[in-house]
N, C-alpha and C. Protein backbone atom coordinates (compact mmCIF):
# COMPACT_ATOMS: atom_id res chain seq x y z
N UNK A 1 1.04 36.95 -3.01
CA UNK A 1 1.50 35.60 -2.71
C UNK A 1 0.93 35.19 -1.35
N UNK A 2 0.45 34.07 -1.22
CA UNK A 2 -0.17 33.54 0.15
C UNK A 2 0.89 33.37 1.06
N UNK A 3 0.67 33.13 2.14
CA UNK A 3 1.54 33.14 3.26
C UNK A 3 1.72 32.00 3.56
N UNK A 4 2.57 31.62 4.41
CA UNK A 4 3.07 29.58 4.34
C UNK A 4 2.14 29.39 4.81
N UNK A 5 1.15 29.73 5.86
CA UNK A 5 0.35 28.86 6.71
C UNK A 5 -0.80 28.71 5.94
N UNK A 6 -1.60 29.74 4.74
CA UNK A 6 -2.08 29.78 4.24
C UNK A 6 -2.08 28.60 2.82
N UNK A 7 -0.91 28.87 2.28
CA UNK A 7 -0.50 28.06 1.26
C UNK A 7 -0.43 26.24 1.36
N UNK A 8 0.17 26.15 3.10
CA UNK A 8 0.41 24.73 3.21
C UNK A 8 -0.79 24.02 3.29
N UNK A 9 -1.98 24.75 3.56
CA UNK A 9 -3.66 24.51 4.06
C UNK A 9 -4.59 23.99 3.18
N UNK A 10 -3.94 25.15 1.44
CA UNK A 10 -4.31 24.81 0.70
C UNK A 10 -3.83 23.66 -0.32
N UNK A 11 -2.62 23.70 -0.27
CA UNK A 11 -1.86 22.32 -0.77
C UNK A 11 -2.67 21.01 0.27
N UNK A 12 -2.73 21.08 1.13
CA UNK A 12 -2.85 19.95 2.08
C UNK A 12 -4.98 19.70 1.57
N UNK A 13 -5.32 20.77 1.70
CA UNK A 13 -6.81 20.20 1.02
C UNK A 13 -7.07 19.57 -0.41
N UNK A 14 -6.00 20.11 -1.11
CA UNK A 14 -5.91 19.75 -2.36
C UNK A 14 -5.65 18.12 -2.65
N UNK A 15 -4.50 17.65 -1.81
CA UNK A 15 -4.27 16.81 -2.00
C UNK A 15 -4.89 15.34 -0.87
N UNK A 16 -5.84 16.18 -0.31
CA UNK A 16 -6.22 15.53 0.76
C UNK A 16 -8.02 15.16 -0.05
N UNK A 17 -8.45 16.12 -0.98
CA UNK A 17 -9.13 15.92 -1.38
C UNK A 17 -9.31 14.89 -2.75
N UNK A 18 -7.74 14.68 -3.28
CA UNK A 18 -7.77 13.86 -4.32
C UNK A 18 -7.96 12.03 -4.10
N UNK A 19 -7.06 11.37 -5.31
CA UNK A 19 -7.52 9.99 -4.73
C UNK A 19 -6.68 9.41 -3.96
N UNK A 20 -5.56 9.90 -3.52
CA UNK A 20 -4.37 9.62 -2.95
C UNK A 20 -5.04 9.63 -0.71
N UNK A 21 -4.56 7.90 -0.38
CA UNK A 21 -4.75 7.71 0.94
C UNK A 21 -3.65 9.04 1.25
N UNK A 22 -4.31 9.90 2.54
CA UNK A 22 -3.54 11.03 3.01
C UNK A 22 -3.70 10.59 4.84
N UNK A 23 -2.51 10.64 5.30
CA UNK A 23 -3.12 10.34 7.16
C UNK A 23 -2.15 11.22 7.72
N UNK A 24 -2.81 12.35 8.49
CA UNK A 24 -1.90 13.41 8.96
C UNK A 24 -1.43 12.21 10.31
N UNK A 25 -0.16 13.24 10.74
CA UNK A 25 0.43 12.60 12.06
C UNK A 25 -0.24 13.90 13.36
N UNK A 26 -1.41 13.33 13.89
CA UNK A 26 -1.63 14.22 15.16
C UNK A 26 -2.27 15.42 14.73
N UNK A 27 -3.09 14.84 13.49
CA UNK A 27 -3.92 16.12 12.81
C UNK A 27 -2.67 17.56 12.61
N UNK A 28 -1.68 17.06 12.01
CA UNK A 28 -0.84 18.18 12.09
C UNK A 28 -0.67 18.29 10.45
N UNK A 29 -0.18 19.31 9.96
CA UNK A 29 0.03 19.77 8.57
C UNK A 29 1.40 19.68 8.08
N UNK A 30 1.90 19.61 9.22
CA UNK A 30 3.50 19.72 8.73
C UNK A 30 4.12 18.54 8.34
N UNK A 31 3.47 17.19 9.11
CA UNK A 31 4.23 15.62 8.98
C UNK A 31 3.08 14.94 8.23
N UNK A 32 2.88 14.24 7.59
CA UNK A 32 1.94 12.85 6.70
C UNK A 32 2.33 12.07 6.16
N UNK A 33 1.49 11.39 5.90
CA UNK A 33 1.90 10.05 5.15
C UNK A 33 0.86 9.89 3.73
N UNK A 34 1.19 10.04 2.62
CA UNK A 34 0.43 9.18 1.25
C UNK A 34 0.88 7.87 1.26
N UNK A 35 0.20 7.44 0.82
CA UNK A 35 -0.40 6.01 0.10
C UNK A 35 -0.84 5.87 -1.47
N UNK A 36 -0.38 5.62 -2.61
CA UNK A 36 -0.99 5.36 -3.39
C UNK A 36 -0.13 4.76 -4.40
N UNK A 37 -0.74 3.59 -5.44
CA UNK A 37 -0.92 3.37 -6.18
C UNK A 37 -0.04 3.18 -7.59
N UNK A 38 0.96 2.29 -7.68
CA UNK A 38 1.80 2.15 -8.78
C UNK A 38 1.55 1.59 -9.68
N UNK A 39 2.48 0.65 -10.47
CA UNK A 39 2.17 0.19 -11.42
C UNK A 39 2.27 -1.37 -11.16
N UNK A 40 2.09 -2.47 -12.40
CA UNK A 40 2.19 -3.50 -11.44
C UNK A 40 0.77 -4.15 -10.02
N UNK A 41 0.01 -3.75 -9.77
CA UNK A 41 -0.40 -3.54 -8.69
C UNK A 41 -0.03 -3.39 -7.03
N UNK A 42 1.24 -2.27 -7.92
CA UNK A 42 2.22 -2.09 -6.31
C UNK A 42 1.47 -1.08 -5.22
N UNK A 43 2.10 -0.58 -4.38
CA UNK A 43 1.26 0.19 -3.22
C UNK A 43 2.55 0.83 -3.10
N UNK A 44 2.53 2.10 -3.01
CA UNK A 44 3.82 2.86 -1.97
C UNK A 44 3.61 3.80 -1.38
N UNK A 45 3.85 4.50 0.33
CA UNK A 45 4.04 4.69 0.93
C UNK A 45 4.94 5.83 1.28
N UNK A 46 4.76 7.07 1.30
CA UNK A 46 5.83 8.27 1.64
C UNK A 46 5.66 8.88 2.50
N UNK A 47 6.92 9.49 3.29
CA UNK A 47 6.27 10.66 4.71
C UNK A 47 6.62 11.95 4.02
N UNK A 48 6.09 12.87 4.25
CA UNK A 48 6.10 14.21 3.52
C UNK A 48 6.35 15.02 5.17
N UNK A 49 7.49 15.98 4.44
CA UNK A 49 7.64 16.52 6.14
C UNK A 49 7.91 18.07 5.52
N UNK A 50 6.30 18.97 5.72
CA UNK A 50 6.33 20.61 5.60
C UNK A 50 7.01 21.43 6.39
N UNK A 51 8.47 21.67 6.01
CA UNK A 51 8.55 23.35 6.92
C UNK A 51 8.22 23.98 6.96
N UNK A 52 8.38 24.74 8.38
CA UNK A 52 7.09 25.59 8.63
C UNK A 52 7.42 26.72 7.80
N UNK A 53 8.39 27.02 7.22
CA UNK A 53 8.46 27.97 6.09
C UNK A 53 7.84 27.90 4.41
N UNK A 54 7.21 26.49 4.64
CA UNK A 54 6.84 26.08 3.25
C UNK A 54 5.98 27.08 2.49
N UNK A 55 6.20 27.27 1.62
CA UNK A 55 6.52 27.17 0.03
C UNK A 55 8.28 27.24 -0.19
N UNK A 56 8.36 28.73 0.61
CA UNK A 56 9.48 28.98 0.31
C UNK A 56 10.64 28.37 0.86
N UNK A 57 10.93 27.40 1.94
CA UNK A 57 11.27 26.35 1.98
C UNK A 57 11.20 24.68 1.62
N UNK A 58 12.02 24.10 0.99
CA UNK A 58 11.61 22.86 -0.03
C UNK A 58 11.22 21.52 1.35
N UNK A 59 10.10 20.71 0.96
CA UNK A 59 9.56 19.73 1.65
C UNK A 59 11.08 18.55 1.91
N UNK A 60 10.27 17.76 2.80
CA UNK A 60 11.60 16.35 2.79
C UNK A 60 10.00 15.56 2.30
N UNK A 61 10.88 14.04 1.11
CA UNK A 61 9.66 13.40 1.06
C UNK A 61 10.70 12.10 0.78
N UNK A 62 10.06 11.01 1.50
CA UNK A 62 10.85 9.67 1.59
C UNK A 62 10.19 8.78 1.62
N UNK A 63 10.77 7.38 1.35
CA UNK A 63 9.48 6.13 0.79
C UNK A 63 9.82 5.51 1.88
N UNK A 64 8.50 5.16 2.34
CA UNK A 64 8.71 4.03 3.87
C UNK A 64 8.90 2.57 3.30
N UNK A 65 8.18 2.12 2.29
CA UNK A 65 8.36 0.99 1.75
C UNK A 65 9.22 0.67 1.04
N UNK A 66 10.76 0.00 0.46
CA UNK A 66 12.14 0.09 0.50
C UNK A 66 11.45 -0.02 -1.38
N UNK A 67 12.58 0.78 -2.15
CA UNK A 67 11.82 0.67 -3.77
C UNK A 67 13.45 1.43 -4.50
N UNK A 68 13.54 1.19 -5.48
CA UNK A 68 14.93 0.89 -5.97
C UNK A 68 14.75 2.27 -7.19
N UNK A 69 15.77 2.86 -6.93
CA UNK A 69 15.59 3.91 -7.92
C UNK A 69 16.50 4.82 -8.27
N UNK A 70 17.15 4.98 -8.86
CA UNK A 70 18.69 5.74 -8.49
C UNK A 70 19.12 7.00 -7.95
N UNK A 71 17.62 8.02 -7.65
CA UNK A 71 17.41 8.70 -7.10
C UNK A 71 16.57 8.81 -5.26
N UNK A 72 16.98 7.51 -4.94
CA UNK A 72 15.91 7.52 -4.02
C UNK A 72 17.06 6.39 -3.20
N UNK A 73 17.58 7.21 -1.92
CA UNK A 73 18.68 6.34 -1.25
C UNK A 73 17.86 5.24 -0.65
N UNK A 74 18.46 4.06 -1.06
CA UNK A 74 17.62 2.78 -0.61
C UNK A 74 17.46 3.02 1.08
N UNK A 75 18.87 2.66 1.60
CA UNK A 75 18.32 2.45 3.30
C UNK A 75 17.93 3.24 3.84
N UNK A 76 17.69 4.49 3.54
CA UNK A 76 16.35 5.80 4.22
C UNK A 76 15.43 6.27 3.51
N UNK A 77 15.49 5.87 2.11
CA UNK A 77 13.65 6.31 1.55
C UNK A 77 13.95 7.36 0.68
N UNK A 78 14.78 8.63 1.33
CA UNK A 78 14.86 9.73 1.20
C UNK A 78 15.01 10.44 -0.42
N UNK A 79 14.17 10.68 -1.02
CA UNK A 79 13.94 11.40 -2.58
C UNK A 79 14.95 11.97 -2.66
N UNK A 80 15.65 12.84 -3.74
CA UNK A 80 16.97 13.45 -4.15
C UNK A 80 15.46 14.75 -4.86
N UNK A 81 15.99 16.02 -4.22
CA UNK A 81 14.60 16.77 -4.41
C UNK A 81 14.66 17.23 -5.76
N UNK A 82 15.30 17.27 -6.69
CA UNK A 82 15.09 17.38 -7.84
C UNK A 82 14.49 16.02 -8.97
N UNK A 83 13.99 15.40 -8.47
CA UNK A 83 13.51 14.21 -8.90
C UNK A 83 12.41 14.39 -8.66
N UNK A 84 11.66 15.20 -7.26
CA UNK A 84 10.39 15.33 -6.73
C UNK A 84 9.28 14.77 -7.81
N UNK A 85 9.00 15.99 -9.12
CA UNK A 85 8.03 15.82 -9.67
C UNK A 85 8.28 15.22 -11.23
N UNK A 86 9.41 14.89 -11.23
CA UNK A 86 9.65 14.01 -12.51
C UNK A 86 9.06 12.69 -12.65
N UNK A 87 8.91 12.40 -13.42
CA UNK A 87 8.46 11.05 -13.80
C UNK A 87 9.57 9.83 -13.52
N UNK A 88 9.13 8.88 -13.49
CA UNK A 88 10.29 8.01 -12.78
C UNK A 88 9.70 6.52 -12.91
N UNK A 89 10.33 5.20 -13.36
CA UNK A 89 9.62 4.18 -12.96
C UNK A 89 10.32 2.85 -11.99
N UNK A 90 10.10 2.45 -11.68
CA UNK A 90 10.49 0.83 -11.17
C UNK A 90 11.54 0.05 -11.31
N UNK A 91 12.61 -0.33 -10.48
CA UNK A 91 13.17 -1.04 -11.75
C UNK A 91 13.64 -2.66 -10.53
N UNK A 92 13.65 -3.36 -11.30
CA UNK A 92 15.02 -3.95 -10.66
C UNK A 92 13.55 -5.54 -9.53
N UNK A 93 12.78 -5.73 -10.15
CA UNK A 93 11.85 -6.65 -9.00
C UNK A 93 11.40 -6.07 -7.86
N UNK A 94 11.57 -4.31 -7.63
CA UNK A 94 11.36 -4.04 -6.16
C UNK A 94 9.94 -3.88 -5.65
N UNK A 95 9.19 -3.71 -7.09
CA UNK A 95 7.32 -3.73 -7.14
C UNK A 95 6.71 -5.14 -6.03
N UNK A 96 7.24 -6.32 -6.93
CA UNK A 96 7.42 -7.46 -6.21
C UNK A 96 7.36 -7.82 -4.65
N UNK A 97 8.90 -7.27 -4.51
CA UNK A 97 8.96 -7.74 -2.87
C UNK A 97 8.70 -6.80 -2.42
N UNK A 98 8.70 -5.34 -2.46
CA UNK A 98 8.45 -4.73 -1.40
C UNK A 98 7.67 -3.46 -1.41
N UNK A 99 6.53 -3.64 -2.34
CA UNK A 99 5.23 -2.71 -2.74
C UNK A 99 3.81 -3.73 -3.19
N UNK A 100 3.71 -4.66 -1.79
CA UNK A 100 2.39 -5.78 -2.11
C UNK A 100 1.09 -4.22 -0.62
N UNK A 101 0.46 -4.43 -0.77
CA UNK A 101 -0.68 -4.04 0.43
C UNK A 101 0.39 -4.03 1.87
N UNK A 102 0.66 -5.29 1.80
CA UNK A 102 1.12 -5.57 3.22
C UNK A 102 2.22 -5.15 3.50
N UNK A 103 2.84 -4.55 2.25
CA UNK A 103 4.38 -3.92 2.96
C UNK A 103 4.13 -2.66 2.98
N UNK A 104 3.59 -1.71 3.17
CA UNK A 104 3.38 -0.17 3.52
C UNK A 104 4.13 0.44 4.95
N UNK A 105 3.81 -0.88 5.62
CA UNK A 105 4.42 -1.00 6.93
C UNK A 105 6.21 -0.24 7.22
N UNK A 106 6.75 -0.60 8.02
CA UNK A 106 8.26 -0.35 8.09
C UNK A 106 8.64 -1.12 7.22
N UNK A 107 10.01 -0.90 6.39
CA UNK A 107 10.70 -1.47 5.58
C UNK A 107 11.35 -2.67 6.19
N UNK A 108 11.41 -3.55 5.22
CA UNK A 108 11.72 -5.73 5.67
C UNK A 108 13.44 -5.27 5.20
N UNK A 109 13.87 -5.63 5.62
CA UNK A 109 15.56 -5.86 6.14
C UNK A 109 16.01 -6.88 5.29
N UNK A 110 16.38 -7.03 4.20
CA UNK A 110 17.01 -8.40 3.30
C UNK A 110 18.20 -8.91 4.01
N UNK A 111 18.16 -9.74 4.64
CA UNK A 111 18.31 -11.44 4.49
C UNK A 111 19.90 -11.40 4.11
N UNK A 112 20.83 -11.70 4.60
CA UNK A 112 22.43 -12.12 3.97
C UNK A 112 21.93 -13.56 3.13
N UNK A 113 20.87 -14.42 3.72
CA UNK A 113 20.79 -15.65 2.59
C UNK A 113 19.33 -15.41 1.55
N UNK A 114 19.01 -13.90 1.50
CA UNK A 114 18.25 -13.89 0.13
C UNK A 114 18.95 -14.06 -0.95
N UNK A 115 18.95 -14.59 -1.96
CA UNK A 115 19.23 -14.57 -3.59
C UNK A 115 19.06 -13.11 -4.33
N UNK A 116 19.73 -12.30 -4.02
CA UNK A 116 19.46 -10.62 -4.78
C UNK A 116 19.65 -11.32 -6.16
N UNK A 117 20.32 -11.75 -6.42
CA UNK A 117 20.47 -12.52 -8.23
C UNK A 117 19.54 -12.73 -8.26
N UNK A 118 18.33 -13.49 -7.73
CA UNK A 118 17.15 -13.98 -8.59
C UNK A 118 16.18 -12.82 -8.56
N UNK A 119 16.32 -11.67 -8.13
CA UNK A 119 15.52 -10.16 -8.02
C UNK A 119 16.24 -9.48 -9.20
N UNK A 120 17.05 -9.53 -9.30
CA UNK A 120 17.68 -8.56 -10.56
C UNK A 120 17.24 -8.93 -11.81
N UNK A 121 17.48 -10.59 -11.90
CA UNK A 121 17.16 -11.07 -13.29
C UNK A 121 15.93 -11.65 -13.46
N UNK A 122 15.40 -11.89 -12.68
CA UNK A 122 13.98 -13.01 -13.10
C UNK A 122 13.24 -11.72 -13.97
N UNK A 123 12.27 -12.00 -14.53
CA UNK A 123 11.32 -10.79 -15.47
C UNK A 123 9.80 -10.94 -14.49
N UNK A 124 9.29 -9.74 -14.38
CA UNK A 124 8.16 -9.88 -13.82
C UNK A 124 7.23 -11.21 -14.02
């Protein structure tokens, strides 16, 4: 079995080599950010945070861009880690407002006078 420092090196080339935007924080292995590619022509945004025990310690991975999912606590991003590699889709208009290019950024703060009714029901 490889050793964490070994293992995280190779996970991190792997996925650094695929099609997925990868931007370490401070050329470091342990903190990053992906970028890629939904459905819809959405964009989303995650920080992936390696302990330094990784493999054998489980990653934190959370969506910077706010996205609706019943596994995925809206006001911190934060994945529910058994969801990690399941399949999962969209729901609810959140592709829309808050997975365009330009929202990758920090998450937009809704509004006490947005209309959440017209996000729930309108159809893409």
């Amino acid at each position: 079995m490889a050793l964490p420092s070994k293992r995280r090196e190779m996970d991190m080339m792997k996925l650094m080599m695929s099609d997925y935007k990868v931007d370490t924080v401070n050329d470091d292995l342990h903190m990053f950010y992906v970028t890629f590619h939904g459905p819809t022509d959405s964009v989303w945004k995650i920080k992936v945070e390696l302990p330094e025990a990784y493999p054998y310690k489980s990653l934190s991975v959370g969506f910077v861009n706010k996205i609706y999912h019943p596994n995925v606590d809206e006001s911190s991003g934060a994945v529910c880690l058994d969801v990690i590699n399941q399949t999962w889709s969209p729901m609810f208009e959140y592709c829309k407002r808050y997975a365009k290019p330009e929202d990758i950024g920090a998450p937009e703060e809704i509004s006490s006078d947005d209309d959440d009714d017209d996000i729930l029901h309108k159809n893409p």
